[in-house]
Protein backbone atom coordinates (compact mmCIF):
# COMPACT_ATOMS: atom_id res chain seq x y z
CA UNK A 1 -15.38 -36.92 163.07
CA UNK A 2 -12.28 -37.59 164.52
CA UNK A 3 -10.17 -37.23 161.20
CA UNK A 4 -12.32 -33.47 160.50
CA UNK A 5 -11.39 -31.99 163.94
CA UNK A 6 -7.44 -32.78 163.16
CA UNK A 7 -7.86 -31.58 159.80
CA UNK A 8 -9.88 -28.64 161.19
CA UNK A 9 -7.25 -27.56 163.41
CA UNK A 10 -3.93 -28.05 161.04
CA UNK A 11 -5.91 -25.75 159.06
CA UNK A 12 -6.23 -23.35 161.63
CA UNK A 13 -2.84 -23.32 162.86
CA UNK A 14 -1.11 -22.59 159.64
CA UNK A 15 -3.91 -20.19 158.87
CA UNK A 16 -2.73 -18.42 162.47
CA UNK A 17 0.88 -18.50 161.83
CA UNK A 18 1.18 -17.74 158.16
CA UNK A 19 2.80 -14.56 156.64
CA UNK A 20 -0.22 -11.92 155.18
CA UNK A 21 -0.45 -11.59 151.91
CA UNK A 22 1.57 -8.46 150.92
CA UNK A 23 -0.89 -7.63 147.98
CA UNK A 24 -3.91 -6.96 150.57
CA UNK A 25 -1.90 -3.76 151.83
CA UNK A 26 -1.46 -2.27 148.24
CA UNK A 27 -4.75 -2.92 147.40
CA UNK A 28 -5.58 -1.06 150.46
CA UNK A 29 -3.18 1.86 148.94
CA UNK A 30 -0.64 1.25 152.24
CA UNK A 31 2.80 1.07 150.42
CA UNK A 32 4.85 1.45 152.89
CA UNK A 33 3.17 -1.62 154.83
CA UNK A 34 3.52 -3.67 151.04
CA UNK A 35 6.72 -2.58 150.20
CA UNK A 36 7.70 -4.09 154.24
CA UNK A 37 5.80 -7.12 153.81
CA UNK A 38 7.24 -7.34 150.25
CA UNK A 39 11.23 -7.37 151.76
CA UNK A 40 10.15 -9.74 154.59
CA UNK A 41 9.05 -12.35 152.29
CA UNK A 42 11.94 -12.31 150.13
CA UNK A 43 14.86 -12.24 152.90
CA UNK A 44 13.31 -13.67 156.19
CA UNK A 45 13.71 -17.37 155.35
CA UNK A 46 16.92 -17.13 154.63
CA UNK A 47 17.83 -17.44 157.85
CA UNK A 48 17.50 -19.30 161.50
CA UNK A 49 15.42 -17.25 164.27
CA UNK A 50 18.31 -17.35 166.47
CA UNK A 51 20.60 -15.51 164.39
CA UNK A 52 21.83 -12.10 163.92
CA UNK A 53 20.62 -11.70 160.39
CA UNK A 54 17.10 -12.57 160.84
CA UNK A 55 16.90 -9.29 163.26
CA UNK A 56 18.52 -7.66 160.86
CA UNK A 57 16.48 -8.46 158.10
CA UNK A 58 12.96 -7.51 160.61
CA UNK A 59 14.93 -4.06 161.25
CA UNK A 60 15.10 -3.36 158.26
CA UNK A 61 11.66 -4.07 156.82
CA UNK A 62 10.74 -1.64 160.12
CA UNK A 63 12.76 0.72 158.39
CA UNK A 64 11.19 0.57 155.68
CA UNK A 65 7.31 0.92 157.57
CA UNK A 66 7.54 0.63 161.62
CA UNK A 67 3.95 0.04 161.53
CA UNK A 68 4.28 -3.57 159.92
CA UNK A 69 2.94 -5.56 162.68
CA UNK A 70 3.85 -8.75 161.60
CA UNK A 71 7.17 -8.19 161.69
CA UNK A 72 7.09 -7.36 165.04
CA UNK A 73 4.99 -10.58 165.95
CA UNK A 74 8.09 -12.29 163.81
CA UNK A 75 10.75 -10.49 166.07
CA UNK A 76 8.90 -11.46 169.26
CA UNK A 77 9.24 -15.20 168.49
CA UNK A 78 12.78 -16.18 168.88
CA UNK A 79 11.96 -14.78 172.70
CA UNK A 80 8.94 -16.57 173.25
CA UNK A 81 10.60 -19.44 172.82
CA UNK A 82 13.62 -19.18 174.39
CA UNK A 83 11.37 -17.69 177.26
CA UNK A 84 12.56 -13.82 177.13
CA UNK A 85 9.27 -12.62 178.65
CA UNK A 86 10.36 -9.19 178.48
CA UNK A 87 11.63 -8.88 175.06
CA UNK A 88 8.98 -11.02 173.78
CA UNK A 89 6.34 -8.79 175.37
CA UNK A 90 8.12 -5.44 173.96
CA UNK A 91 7.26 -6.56 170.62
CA UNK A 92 4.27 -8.53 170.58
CA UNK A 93 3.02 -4.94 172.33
CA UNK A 94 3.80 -3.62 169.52
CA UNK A 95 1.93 -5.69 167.02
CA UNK A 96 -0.78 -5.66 169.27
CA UNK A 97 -0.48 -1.21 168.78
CA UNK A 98 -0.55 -1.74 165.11
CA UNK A 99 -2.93 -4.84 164.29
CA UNK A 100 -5.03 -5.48 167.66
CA UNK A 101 -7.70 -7.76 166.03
CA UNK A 102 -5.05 -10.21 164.35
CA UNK A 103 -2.18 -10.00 167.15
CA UNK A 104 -4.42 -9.60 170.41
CA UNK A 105 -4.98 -13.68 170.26
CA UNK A 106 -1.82 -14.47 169.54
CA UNK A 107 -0.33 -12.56 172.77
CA UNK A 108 -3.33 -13.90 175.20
CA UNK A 109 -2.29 -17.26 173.96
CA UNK A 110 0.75 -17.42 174.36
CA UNK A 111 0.72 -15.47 177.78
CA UNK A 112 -1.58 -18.64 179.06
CA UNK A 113 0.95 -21.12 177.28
CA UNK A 114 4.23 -20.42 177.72
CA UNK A 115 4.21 -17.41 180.87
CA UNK A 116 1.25 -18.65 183.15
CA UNK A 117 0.18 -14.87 182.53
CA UNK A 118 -3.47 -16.08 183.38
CA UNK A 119 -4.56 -12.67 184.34
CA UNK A 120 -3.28 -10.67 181.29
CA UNK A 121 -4.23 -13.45 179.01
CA UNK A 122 -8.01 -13.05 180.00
CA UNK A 123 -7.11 -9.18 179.35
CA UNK A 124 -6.44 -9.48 176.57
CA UNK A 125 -9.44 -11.65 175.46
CA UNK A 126 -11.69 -9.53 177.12
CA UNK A 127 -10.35 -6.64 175.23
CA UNK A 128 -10.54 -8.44 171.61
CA UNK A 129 -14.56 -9.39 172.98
CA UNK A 130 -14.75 -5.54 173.16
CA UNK A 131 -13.22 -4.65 169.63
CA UNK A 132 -15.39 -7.52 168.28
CA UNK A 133 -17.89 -9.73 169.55
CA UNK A 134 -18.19 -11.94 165.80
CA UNK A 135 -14.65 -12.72 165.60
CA UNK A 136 -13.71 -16.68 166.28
CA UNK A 137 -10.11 -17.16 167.72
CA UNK A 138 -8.18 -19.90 168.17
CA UNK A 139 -4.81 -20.10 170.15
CA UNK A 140 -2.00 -19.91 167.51
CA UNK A 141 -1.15 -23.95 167.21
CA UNK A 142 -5.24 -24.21 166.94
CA UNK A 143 -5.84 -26.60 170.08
CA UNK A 144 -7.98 -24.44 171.85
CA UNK A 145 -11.21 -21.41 171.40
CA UNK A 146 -10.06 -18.34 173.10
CA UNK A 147 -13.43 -19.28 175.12
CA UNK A 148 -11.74 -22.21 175.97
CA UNK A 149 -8.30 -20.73 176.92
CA UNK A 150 -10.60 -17.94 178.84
CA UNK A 151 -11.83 -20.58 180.88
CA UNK A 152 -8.84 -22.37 181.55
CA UNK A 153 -7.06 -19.55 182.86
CA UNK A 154 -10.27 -18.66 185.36
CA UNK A 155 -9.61 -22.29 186.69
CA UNK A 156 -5.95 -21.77 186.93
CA UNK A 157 -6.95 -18.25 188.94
CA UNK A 158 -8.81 -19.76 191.34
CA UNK A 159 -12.23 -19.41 190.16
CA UNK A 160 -13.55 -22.72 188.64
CA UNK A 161 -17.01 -21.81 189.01
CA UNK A 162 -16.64 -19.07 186.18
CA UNK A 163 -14.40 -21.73 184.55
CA UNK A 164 -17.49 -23.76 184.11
CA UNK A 165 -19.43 -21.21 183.18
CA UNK A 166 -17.78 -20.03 179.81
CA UNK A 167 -17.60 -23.97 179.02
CA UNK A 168 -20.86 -24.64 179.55
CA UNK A 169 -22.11 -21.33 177.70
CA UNK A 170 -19.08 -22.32 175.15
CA UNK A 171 -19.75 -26.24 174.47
CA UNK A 172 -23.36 -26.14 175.50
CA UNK A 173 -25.53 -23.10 175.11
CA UNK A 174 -23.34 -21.77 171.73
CA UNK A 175 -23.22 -25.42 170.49
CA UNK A 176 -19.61 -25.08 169.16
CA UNK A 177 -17.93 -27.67 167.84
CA UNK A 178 -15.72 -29.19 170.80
CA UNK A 179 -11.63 -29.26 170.35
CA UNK A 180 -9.86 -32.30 171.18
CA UNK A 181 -10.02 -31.46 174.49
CA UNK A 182 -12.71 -29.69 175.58
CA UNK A 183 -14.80 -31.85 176.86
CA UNK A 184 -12.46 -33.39 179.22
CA UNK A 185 -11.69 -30.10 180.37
CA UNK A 186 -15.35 -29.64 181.15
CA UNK A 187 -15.83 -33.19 182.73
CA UNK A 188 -12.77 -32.16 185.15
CA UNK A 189 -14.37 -29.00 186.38
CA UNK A 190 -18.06 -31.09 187.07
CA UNK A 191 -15.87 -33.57 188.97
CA UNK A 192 -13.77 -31.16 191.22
CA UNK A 193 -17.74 -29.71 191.64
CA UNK A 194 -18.97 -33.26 193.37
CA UNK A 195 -21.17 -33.33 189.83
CA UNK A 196 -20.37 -36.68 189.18
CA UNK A 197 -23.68 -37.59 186.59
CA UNK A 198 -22.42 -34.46 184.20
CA UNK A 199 -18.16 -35.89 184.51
CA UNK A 200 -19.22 -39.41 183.62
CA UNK A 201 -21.60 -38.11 180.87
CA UNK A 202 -18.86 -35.93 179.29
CA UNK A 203 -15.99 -37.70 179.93
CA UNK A 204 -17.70 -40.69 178.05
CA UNK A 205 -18.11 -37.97 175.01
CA UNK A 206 -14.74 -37.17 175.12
CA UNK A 207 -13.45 -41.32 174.80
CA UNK A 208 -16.41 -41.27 171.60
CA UNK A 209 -14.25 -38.28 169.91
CA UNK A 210 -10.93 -39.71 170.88
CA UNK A 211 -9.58 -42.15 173.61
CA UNK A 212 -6.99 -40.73 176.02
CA UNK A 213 -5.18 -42.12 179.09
CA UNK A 214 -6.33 -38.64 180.97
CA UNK A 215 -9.91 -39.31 180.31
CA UNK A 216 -9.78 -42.62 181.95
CA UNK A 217 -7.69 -41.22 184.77
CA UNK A 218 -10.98 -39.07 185.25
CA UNK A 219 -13.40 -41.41 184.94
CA UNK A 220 -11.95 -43.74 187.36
CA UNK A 221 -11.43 -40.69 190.11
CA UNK A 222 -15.35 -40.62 189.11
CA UNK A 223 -16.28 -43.48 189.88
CA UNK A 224 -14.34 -44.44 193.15
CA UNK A 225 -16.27 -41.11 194.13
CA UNK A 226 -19.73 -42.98 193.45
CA UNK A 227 -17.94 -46.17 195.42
CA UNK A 228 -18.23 -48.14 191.60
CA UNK A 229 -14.61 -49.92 192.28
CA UNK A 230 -15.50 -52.42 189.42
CA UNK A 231 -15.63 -49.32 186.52
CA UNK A 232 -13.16 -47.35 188.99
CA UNK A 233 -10.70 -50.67 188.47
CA UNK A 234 -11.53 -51.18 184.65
CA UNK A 235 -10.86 -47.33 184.19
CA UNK A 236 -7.47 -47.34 186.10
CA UNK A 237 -6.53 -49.96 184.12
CA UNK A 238 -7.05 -48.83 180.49
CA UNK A 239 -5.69 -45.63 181.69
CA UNK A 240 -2.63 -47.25 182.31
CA UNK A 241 -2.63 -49.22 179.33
CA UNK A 242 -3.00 -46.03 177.00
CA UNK A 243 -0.33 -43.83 178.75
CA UNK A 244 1.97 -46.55 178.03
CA UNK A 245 1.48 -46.38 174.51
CA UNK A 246 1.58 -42.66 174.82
CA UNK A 247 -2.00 -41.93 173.89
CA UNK A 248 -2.43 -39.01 176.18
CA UNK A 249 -3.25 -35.36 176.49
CA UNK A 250 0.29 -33.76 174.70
CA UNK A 251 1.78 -30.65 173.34
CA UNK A 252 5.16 -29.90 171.80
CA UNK A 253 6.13 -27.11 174.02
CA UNK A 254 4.39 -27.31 177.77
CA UNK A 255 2.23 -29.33 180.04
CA UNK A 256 -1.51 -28.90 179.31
CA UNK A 257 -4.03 -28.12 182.01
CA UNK A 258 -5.49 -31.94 183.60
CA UNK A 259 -2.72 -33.56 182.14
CA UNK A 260 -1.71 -36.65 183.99
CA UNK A 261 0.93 -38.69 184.26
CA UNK A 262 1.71 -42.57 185.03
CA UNK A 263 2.34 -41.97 189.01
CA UNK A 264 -0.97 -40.20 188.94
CA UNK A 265 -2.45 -43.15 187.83
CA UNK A 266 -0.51 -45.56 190.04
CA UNK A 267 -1.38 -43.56 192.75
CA UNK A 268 -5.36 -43.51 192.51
């Protein structure tokens, strides 16, 4: 199970990020958009995002069609990254104006990840919802369901009790398969609810799928709740234990929503 859901996601992450296949827009008869995608794959990789020459190389494919959105989701990343929020935004607009179903995920992800733009990212989910209620998004890296995200940002707004909502609906009621975090995210909003039966019960489901430090951290705030200092001890403990051997809630570029960290767990 555990070895599926990683494999699941890699999957979905380069599936996310990957150039398009430049054939799909001349068999659609689009040229101008093949011809684009065709001088983007043979000159972008030549060089570093940071440099000169890989704008130049984007500008010119726009040249060649300024509707190619990818190339505009290519130009936005350098900014993303080196946290430009209004350059990145300019052009990630822009492939959002020329491909809305493929690009409209990729900006209300990384609006949650990188800019806290809670607000605009559940805009812009809302929005793709509207153009198409079958699609199924992930974040670009592939950690989370838009759902997910959706929710996240709710909780990060102030209102946890839609938060819980679109999890429960989500996890429960759609019966989708749970990312590697889900659950604990889940468990978190029953316990900042006084729910403490439904936290145990899915933070337990979470340690089946994979063991982290943060879980433990939860289920021990659980159970001091419930005055159950043996498990509360036992739980502190192996939370400990796993942070130190970094097995823990992570991500490359930013702190994830309920992550904890050692003082948090020293401090219970």
């Amino acid at each position: 199970m555990k070895l599926l859901l990683i494999t699941c996601f890699f999957f979905l992450s380069v599936h996310l990020i990957a150039q398009p296949n430049c054939n799909v827009y001349l068999w659609n008869g689009d040229t101008a958009q093949y011809k684009a995608c065709q001088y983007l794959e043979s000159n972008i990789e030549k060089y570093y995002q940071f440099s000169k020459n890989f704008h130049l190389v984007i500008d010119s494919a726009l040249l060649i069609c300024p509707r190619f959105a990818y190339a505009y989701r290519e130009k936005s990343a350098p900014f993303v990254k080196s946290g430009n929020f209004t350059e990145w935004k300019k052009n990630i607009d822009l492939a959002v104006t020329y491909d809305s179903l493929i690009y409209l995920p990729v900006r209300a992800s990384l609006r949650y990840k990188f800019f806290a733009d809670y607000e605009g990212a559940i805009d812009d989910i809302v929005l793709l919802e509207k153009l198409s209620s079958k699609l199924v998004e992930y974040t670009s890296n592939g950690t989370y369901h838009l759902e997910v995200v959706k929710a996240l940002c709710y909780k990060q707004t102030g209102n946890s009790a839609k938060a819980l909502a679109i999890l429960e609906k989500h996890l429960l009621t759609n019966k989708a398969t749970p990312g590697l975090y889900d659950f604990l995210h889940l468990a978190v909003l029953y316990l900042q609810a006084g729910r403490y039966r439904e936290a145990e019960e899915f933070l337990l489901l979470q340690n089946k799928a994979y063991e982290y430090a943060d879980t433990y951290f939860y289920l021990a705030k659980c159970y001091k709740a419930q005055s159950k200092m043996d498990a509360f001890l036992d739980s502190k403990n192996k939370a400990a234990q796993l942070y130190k051997i970094r097995q823990k809630l992570t991500d490359p570029y930013n702190e994830l929503i309920d992550q904890v960290y050692l003082s948090d767990i020293e401090n219970l």
